[in-house]
Every structure is written in C-alpha cells, then in structure tokens.
Protein backbone atom coordinates (compact mmCIF):
# COMPACT_ATOMS: atom_id res chain seq x y z
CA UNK A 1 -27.46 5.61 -0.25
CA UNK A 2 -27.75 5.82 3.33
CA UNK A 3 -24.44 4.59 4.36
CA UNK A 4 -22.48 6.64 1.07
CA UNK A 5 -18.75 7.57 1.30
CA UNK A 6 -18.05 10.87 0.60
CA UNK A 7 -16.27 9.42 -2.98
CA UNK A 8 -16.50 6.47 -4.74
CA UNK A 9 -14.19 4.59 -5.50
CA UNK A 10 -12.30 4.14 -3.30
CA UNK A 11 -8.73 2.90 -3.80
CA UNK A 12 -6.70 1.84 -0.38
CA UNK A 13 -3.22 -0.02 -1.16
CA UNK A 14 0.25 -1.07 0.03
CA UNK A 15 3.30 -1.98 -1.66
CA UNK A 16 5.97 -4.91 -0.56
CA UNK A 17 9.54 -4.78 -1.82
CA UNK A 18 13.03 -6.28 -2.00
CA UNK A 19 16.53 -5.04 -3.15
CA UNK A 20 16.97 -4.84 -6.77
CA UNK A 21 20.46 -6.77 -7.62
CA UNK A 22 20.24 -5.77 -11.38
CA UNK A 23 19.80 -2.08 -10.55
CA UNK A 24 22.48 -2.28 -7.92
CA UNK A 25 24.84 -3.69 -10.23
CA UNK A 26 24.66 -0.68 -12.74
CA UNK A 27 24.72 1.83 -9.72
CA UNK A 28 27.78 -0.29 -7.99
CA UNK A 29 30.09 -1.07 -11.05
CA UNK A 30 32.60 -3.00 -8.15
CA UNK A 31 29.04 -5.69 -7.88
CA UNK A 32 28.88 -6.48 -11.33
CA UNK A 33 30.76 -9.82 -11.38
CA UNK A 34 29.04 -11.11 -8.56
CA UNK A 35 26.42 -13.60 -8.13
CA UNK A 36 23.40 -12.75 -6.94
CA UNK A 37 23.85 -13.63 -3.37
CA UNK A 38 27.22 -12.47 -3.40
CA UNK A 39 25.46 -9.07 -4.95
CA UNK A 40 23.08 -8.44 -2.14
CA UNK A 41 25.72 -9.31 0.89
CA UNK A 42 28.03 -6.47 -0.54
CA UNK A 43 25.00 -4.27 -1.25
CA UNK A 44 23.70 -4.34 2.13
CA UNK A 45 27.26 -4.10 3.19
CA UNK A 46 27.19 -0.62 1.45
CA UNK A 47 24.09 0.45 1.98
CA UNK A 48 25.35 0.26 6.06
CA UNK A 49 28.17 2.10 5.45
CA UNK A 50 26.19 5.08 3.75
CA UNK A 51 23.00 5.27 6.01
CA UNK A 52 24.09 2.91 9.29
CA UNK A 53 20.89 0.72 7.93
CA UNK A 54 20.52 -1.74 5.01
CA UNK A 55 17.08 -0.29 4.50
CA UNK A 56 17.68 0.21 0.30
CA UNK A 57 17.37 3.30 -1.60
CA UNK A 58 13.97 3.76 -2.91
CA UNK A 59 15.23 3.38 -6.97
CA UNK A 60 16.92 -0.11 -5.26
CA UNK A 61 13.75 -1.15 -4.10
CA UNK A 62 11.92 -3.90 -6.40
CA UNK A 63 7.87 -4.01 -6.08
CA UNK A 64 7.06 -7.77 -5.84
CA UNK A 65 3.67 -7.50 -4.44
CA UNK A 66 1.10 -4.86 -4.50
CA UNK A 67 -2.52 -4.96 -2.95
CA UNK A 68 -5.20 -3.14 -2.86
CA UNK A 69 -9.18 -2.78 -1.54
CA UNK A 70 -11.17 -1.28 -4.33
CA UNK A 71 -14.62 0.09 -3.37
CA UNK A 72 -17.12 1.63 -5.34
CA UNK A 73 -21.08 1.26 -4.92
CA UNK A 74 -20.57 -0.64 -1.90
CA UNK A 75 -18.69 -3.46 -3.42
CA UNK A 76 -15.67 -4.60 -1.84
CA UNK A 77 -12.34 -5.98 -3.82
CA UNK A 78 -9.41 -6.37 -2.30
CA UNK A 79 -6.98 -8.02 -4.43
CA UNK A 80 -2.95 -8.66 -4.55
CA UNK A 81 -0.92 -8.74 -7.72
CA UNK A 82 2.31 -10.38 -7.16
CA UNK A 83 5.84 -11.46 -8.50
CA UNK A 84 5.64 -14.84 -8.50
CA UNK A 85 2.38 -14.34 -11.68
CA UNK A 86 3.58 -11.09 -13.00
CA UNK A 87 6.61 -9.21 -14.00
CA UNK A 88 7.45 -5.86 -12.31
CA UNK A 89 5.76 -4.20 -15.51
CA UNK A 90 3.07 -6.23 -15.61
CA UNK A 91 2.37 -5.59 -11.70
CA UNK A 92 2.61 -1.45 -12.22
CA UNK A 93 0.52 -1.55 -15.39
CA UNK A 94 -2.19 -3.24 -13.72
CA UNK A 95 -2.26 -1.10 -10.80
CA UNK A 96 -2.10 2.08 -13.14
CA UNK A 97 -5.41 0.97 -15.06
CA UNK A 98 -7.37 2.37 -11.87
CA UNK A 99 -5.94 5.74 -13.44
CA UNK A 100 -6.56 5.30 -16.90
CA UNK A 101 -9.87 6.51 -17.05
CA UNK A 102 -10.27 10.34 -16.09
CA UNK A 103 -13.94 10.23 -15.21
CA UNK A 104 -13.36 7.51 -13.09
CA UNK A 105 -10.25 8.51 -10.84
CA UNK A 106 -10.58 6.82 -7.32
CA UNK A 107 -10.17 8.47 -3.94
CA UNK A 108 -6.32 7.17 -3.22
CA UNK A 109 -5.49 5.92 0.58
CA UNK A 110 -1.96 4.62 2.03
CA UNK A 111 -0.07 4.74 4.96
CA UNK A 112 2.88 6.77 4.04
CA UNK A 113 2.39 6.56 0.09
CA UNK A 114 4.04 9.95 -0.02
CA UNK A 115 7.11 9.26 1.74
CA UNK A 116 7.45 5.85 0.26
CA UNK A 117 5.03 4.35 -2.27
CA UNK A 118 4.27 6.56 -4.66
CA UNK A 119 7.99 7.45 -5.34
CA UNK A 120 8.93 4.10 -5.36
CA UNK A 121 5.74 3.49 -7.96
CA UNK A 122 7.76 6.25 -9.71
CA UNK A 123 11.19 4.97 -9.94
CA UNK A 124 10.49 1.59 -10.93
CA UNK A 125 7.54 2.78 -13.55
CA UNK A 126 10.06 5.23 -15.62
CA UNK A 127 12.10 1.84 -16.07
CA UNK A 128 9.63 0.73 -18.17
CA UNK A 129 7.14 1.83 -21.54
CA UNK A 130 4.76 2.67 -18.85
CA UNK A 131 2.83 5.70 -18.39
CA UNK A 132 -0.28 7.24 -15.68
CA UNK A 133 -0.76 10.42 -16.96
CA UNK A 134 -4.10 11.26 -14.99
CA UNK A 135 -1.98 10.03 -11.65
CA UNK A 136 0.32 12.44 -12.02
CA UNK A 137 -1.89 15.33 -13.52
CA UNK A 138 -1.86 19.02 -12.46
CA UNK A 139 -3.96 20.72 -14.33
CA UNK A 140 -2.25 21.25 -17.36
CA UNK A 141 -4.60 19.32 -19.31
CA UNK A 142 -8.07 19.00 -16.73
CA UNK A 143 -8.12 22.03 -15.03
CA UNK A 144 -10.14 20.93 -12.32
CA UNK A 145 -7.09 18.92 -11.13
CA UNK A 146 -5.01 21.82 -10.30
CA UNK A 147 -6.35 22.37 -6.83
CA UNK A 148 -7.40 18.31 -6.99
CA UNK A 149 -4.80 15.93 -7.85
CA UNK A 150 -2.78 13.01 -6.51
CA UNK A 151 0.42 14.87 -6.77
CA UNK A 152 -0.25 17.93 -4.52
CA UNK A 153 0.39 17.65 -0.80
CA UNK A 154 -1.77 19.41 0.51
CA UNK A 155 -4.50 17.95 -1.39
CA UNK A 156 -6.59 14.78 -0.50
CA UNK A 157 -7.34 12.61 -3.66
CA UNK A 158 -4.28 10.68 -2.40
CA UNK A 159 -4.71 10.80 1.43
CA UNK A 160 -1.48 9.66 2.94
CA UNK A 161 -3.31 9.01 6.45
CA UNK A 162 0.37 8.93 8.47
CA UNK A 163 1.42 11.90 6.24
CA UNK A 164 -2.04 13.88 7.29
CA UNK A 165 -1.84 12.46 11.02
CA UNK A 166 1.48 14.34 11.53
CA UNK A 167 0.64 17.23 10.34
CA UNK A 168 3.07 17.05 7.54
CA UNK A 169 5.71 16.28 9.85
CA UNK A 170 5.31 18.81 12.33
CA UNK A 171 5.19 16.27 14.87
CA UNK A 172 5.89 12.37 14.73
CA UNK A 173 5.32 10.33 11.86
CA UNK A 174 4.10 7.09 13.52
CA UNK A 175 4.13 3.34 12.51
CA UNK A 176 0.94 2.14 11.06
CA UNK A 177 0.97 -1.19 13.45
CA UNK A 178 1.13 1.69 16.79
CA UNK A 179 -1.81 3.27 15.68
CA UNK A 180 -4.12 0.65 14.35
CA UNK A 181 -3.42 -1.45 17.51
CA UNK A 182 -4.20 2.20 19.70
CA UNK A 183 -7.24 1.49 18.10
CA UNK A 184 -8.34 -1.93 18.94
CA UNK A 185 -7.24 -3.29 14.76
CA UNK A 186 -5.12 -6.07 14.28
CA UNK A 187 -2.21 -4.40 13.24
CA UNK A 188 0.63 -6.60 12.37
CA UNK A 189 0.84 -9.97 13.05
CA UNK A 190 3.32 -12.60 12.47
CA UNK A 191 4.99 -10.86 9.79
CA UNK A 192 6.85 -7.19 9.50
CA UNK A 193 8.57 -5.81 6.40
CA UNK A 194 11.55 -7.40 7.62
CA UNK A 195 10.53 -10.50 6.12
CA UNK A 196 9.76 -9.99 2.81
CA UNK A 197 13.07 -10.98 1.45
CA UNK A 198 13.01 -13.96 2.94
CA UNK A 199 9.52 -14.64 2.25
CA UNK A 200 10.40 -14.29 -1.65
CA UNK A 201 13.22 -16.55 -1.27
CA UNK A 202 11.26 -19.19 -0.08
CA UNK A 203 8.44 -18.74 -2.98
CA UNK A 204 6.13 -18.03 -0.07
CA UNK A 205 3.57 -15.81 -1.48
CA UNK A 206 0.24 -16.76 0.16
CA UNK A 207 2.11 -15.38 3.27
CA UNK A 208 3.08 -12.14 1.43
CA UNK A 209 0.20 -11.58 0.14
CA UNK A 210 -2.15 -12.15 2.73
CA UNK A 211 0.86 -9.78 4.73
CA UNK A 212 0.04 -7.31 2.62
CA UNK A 213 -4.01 -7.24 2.41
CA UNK A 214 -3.44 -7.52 6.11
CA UNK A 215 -1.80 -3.43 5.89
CA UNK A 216 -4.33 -2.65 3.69
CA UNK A 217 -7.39 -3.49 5.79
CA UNK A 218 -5.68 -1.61 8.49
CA UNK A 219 -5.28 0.99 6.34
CA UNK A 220 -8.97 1.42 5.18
CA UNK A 221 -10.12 0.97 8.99
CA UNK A 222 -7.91 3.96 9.93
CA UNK A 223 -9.28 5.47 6.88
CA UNK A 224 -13.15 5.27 8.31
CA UNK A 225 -12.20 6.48 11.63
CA UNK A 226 -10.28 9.63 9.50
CA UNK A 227 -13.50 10.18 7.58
CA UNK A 228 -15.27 9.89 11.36
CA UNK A 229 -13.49 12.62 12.80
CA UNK A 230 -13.88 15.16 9.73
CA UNK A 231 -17.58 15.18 9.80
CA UNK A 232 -17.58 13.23 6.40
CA UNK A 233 -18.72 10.24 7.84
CA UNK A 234 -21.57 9.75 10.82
CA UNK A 235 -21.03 7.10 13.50
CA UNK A 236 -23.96 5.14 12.44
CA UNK A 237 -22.03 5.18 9.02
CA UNK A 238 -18.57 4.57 10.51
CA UNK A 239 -20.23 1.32 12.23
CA UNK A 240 -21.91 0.48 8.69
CA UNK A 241 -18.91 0.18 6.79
CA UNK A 242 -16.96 -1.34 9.73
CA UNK A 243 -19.07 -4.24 9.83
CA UNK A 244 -18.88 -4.36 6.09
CA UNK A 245 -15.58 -4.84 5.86
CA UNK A 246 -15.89 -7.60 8.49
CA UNK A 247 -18.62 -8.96 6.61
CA UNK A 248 -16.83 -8.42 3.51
CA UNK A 249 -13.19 -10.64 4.79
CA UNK A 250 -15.85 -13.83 6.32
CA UNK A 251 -16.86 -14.50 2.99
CA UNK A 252 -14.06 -13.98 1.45
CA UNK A 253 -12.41 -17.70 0.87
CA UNK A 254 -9.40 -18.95 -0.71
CA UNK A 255 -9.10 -22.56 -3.48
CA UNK A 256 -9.05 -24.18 -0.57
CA UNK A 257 -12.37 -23.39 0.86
CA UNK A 258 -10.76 -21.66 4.02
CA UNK A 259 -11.49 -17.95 5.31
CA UNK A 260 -8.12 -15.78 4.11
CA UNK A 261 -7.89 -13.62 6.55
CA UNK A 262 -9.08 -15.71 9.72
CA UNK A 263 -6.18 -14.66 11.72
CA UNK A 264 -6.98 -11.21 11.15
CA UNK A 265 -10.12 -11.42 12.08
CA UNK A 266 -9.79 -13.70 14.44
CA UNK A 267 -7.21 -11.11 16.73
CA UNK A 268 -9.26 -7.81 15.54
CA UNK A 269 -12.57 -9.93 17.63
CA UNK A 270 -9.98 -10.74 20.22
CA UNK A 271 -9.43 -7.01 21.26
CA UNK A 272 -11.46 -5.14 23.61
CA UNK A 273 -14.32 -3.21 21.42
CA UNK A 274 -14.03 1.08 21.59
C-alpha cells in the first residue's frame, strides 16, 4: 500500500474516570457509614488535605468510559465502551481482547498512558479475574518482546506521545489541548476532565463519550504528525491519512442520522490550515 503505516494496527485510546466511593470506603475506615454523597464530600475533603487538590489517587479512580480508534488495513473504528452498558470488568475485558492474541498485538498510542492510563488500567484490572498477559509481557515467554513490549519506557509499542515529547521529563510535560490547538486540531471543546463527574451524575453519556473520541482523534492526529517528523511517514502520506480520518468522522453517523463529531470537525475546518 502506498499510503501504509509503519504498523498495523493501530490502537489510539483515552480513558475517563470518577472517584471510586467503594474503594475509598475500605481505604478511609472513618467513610464507611456514609452515604454516597456524604462519601465523596469527605473524600475530596481529604484528598485536599493530602495533595492541596481533589484530583484522586490513581487506585481511587473508577474507569467509566474508555475509547479507542482501531486501525488496521486502512479501516477506521473508533469506538467507546462505557458505564452506563458495561460494568468496570466488562469495560477492561473488552479493551484487553486487543491483547489477547500475540500475533496480532497493535501499535499502542495515548497521551500520557504512562503517567496515567495504563496504571490506572492496572489498579482497577487486579480488582478483578482479569488478566493481559501479552500487555504486560517482557520477554519471559516471547523473546522478541524483551527489547519490544508495552511495558518498557524506552520502547515504542506503547507510544506515550506527551511522555516521548518531553523527553521523558527532561523538560515540560504539556497538556494535550496546548499542543493539538499549536497545531491547528480541535483540541478540547466544551468539555474538560473536570466534568466527568458531573456528566455521570446526570446519565449524560453521549456527551462523555463523544468527550472522549474527541481526545482520541486528537491523539491519533498528533500521532501522524509524530510519525511525520521521524521519517516513518512522508508528507504525501501524512496528508493521506489526515484526510482519512476526516473522511472517516463525515460518515460516521449516530441512531439519529446526525454526523457525531460535527463540532469537531466543524472547529478543526474553522482553524487556519498549516
């Protein structure tokens, strides 16, 4: 193919979260009588006290939405699993099937994965009779994986993009939102992790869902611009798959008939082209 990536498939994907009361009760003895409102006031009370923010502890934070863009031969997917259809479980075990086949393993892509996805994948998993052996493979049992895995660093089957931008921290780890909208993406929106909480409460998941494609897309458009500057991709490739993807989210319709992510398109056209 003229227009290849450099691996296929290719898995991009974001997580959204909210404060686990049920775990915070077990950590927090003094919240265990307490209703579930009551529960979270006193937890974020806490939480303030320890770290002078009520951002939660990553083993506090409850996945109630993942999505993801799956590519592979060209074909886009980009799909959202979500609380209000699945349990917690259900949501992790689904995502982990991209992993359960080793001769298939995609090419992983997030926006700070390493600092906060994939450890929050890993708390929440070991709650349950879950397991992603090939995700977390080192070469014990494929060899090949020693020096190419998802676990390693340094390594680039997972490509944390914000991770790899800073060097590994050697300078500033940047907000996604800064650097897609440095480069003419939408970025974010009308909606910021703030408001996933409240977004849950109000059993509004079309929002939180479409919220979190929304990262995703960014995500992948950072990603081609990545695999741009490393040689692995030529500009009449990088302008390809670009106009894929915004091929891909025009035809991409909801029940209802209507385009799902018009707004992101709609501000990405809005931008002045680079």
């Amino acid at each position: 193919m003229p227009h290849a990536l450099p691996t296929s498939p290719v898995l991009v994907f974001d997580i959204e979260t909210i404060a686990d009361i049920d775990g915070a009760r077990r950590i927090y003895p003094q919240l265990a009588k307490l209703n579930d409102a009551d529960t979270l006031s006193a937890l974020t009370a806490i939480r303030t006290q320890e770290a002078g923010h009520d951002f939660m502890r990553l083993p506090l934070q409850r996945i109630v939405c993942i999505s993801a863009l799956y590519i592979k031969d060209g074909q886009f997917s980009l799909f959202s699993l979500t609380a209000d259809k699945f349990s917690e479980k259900e949501i992790l075990a689904k995502f982990f099937r991209a992993f359960s086949d080793v001769e298939k393993l995609p090419q992983l892509v997030s926006w700070n994965g390493s600092g906060f996805d994939i450890p929050v994948l890993i708390y929440r998993a070991m709650q349950y009779d879950l397991a992603a052996p090939w995700l977390f493979e080192e070469g014990e049992r494929i060899k090949n994986m020693r020096f190419d895995n998802y676990v390693n660093r340094f390594q680039t089957r997972h490509l944390d993009l914000m991770d790899r931008f800073s060097q590994y921290g050697a300078s500033r780890r940047e907000a996604m939102d800064v650097v897609a909208s440095l480069y003419g993406l939408p970025g974010k929106t009308d909606v910021d992790g703030s408001m996933v909480g409240a977004l849950v409460a109000d059993d509004d998941w079309q929002t939180l869902s479409i919220y979190c494609e929304s990262d995703v897309m960014n995500t992948w458009l950072i990603y081609l611009r990545w695999l741009r500057l490393t040689g692995k991709l030529s500009s009449p490739s990088f302008d390809h798959w670009q106009q894929q993807s915004i091929d891909y989210l025009k035809s991409f319709t909801q029940a209802d008939g209507n385009v799902r992510h018009q707004d992101f398109l709609a501000d990405w056209s809005s931008k002045p082209a680079l």
